[in-house]
Protein backbone atom coordinates (compact mmCIF):
# COMPACT_ATOMS: atom_id res chain seq x y z
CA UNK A 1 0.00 0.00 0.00
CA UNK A 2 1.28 3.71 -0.64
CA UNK A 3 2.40 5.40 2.36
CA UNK A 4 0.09 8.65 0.89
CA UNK A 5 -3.60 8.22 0.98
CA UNK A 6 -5.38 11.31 -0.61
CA UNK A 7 -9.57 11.22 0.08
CA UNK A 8 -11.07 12.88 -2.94
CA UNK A 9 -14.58 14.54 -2.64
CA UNK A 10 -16.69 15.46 -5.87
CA UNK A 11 -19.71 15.25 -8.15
CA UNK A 12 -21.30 12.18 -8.68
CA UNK A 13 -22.25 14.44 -11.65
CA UNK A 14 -20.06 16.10 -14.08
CA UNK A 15 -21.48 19.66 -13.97
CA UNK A 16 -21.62 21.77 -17.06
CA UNK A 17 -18.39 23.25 -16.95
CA UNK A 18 -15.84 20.58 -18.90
CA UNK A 19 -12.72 22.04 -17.22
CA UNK A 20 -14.24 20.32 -14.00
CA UNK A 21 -14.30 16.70 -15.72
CA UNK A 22 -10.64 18.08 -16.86
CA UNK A 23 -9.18 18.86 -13.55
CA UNK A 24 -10.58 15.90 -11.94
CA UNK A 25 -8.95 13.65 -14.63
CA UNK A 26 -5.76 15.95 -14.08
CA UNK A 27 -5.90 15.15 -10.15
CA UNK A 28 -6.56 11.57 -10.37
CA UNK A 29 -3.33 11.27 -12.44
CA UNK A 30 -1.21 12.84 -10.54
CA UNK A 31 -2.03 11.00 -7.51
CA UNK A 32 -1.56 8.37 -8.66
CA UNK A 33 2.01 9.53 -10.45
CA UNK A 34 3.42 10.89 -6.99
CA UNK A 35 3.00 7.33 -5.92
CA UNK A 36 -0.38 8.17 -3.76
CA UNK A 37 -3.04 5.90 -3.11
CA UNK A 38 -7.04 7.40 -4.09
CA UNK A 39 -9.43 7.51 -1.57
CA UNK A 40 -13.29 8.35 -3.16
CA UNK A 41 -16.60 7.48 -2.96
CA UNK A 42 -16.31 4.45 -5.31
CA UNK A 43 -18.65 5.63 -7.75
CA UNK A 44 -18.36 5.47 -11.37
CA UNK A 45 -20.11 8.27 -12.59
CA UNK A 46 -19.31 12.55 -12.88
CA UNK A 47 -16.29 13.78 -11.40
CA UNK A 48 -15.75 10.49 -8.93
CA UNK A 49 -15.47 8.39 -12.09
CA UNK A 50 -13.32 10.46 -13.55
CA UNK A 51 -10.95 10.53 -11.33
CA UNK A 52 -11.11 7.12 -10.29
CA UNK A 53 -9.98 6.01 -13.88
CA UNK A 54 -7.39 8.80 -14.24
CA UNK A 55 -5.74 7.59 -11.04
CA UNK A 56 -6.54 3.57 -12.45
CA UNK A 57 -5.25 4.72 -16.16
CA UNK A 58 -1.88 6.21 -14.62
CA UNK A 59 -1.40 2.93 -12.47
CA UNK A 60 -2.63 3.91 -9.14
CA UNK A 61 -4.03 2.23 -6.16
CA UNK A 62 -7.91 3.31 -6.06
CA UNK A 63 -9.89 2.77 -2.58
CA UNK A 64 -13.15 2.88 -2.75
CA UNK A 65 -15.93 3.36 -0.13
CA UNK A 66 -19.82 3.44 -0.92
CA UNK A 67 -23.00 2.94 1.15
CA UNK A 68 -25.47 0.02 0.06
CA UNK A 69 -28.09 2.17 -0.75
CA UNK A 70 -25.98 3.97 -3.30
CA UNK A 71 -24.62 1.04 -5.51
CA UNK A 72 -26.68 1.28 -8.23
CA UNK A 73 -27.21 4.86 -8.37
CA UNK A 74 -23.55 5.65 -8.52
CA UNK A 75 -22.88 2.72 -10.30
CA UNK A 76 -20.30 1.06 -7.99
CA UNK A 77 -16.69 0.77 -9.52
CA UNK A 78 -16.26 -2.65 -8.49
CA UNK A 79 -12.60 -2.91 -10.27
CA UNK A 80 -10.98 -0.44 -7.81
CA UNK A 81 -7.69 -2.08 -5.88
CA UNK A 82 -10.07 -2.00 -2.71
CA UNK A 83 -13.71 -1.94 -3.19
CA UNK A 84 -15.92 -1.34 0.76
CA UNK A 85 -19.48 -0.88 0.99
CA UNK A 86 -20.68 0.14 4.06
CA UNK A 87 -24.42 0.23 5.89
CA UNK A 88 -24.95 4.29 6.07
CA UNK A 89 -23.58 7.57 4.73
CA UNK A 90 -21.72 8.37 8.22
CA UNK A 91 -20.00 4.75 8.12
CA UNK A 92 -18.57 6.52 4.48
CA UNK A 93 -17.70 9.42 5.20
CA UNK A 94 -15.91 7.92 8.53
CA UNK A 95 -13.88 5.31 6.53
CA UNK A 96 -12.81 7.61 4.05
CA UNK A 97 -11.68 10.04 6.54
CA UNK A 98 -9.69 7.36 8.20
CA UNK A 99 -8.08 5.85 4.97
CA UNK A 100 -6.81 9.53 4.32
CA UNK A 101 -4.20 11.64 4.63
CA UNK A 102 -5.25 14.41 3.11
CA UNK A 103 -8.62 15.81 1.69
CA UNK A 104 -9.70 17.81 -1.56
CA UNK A 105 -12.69 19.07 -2.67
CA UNK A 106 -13.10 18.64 -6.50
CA UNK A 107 -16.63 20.99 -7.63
CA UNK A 108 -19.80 18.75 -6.57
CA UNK A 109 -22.84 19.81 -4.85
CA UNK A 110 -24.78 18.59 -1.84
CA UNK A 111 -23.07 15.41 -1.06
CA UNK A 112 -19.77 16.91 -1.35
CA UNK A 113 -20.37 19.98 0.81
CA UNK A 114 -21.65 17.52 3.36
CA UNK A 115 -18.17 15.82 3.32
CA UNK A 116 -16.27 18.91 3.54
CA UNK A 117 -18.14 20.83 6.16
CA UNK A 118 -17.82 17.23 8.52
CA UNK A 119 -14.16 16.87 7.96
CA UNK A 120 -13.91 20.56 8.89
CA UNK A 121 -15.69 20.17 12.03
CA UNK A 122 -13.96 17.46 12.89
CA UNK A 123 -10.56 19.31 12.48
CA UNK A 124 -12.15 22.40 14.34
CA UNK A 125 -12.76 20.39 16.94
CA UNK A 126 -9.28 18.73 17.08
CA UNK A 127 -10.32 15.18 15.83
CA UNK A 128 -7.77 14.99 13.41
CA UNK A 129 -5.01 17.23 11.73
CA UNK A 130 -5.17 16.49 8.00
CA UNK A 131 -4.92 19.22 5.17
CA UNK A 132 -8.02 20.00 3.55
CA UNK A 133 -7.64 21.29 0.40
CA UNK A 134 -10.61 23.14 -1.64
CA UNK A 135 -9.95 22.32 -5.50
CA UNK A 136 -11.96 25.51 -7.06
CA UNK A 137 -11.57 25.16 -10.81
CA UNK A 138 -12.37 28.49 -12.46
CA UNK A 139 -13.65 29.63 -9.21
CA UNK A 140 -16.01 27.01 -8.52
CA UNK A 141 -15.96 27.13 -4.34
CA UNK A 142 -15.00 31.18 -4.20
CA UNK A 143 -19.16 31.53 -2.87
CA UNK A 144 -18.28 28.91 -0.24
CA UNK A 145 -14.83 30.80 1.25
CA UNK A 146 -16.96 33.97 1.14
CA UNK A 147 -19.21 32.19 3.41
CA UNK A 148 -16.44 30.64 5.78
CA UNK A 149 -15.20 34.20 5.91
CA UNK A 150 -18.65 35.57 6.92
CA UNK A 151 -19.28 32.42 9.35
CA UNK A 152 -15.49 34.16 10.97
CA UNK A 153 -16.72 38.16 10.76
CA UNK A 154 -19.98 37.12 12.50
CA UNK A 155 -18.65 35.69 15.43
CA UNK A 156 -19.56 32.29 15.23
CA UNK A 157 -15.82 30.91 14.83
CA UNK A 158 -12.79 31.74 15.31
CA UNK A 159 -10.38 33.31 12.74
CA UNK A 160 -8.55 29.61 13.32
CA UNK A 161 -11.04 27.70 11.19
CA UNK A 162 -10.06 29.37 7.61
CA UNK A 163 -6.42 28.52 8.52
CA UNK A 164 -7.32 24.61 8.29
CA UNK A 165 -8.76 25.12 4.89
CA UNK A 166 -6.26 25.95 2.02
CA UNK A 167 -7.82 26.72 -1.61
CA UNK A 168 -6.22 25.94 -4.96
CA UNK A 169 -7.25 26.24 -8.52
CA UNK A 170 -5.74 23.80 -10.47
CA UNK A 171 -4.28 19.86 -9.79
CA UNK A 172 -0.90 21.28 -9.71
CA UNK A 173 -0.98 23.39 -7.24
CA UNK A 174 -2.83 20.93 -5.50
CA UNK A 175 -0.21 18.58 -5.33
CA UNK A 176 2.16 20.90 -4.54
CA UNK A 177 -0.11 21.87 -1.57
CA UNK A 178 -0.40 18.44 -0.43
CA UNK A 179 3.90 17.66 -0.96
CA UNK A 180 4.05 20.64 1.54
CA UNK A 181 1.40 19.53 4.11
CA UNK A 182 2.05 16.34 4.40
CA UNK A 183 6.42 16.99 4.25
């Protein structure tokens, strides 16, 4: 197994912008290249396939982690180098977390903002200490550090919480990111 484990939150859809499909195929490869393991959602579909068979295409290890009731709609990738389904959403987002190193946070909607925002509690409230990276091709996730800001100016955290977020805009800077946090 890689020493590197980098969790991977995104779209189960592709959105409508193509240069999201192209950064997450981008990402995938160069986890894979820097000799990192994937850790995603297991899906096969939008962004999560795409970078599942980047990382797969470019030779890397893929774990995979998906909830029972999601199989079919995200079209399990059952050819990943570990493949766990698990009872409930929590029980995913918990194994993911603790197969990880690192997070980033390709574009996605709903399920993906419910990832980040639990990791980021978690580190706010000390439960682990890994980067979390926000991945905001052409600007994708500037709304959401406007709002982390505003959560700050309003008093309801401290200035501490945008200092465990770090955002990038492109899979190489992103990787460099990573090389640094996790040096």
């Amino acid at each position: 197994m890689p020493s590197t484990s980098i969790c991977v939150y995104c779209g189960s859809r592709s959105g409508d912008n193509p240069a999201f499909a192209a950064e997450a195929d981008t990402l995938g490869r160069a986890i894979a290249e820097a000799g990192w393991r994937l850790v995603y959602g297991a899906g096969d579909v939008g962004l999560m396939g795409t970078v599942a068979r980047a990382a797969q295409n470019a030779g890397g290890e893929t774990f995979g982690v998906i909830p029972t009731h999601l199989l079919d709609i995200e079209v399990g990738k059952t050819d990943l180098t570990r493949f766990v389904i698990t009872e409930t959403m929590h029980e995913r987002k918990k194994v993911m977390l603790m197969n990880a190193d690192a997070i980033v946070v390709l574009p996605g909607g709903a399920g993906s903002l419910d990832e980040f925002f639990e990791v980021l509690t978690w580190r706010q409230l000390g439960l682990h200490a890994k980067p979390i990276i926000l991945l905001s091709v052409e600007a994708y996730w500037e709304p959401l550090s406007k709002l982390l800001d505003h959560v700050v100016d309003q008093g309801f955290a401290d200035a501490s919480l945008l200092r465990f977020v770090e955002t990038t805009t492109g899979a190489s800077d992103t990787i460099s990111a990573l090389r640094r946090a996790l040096s």
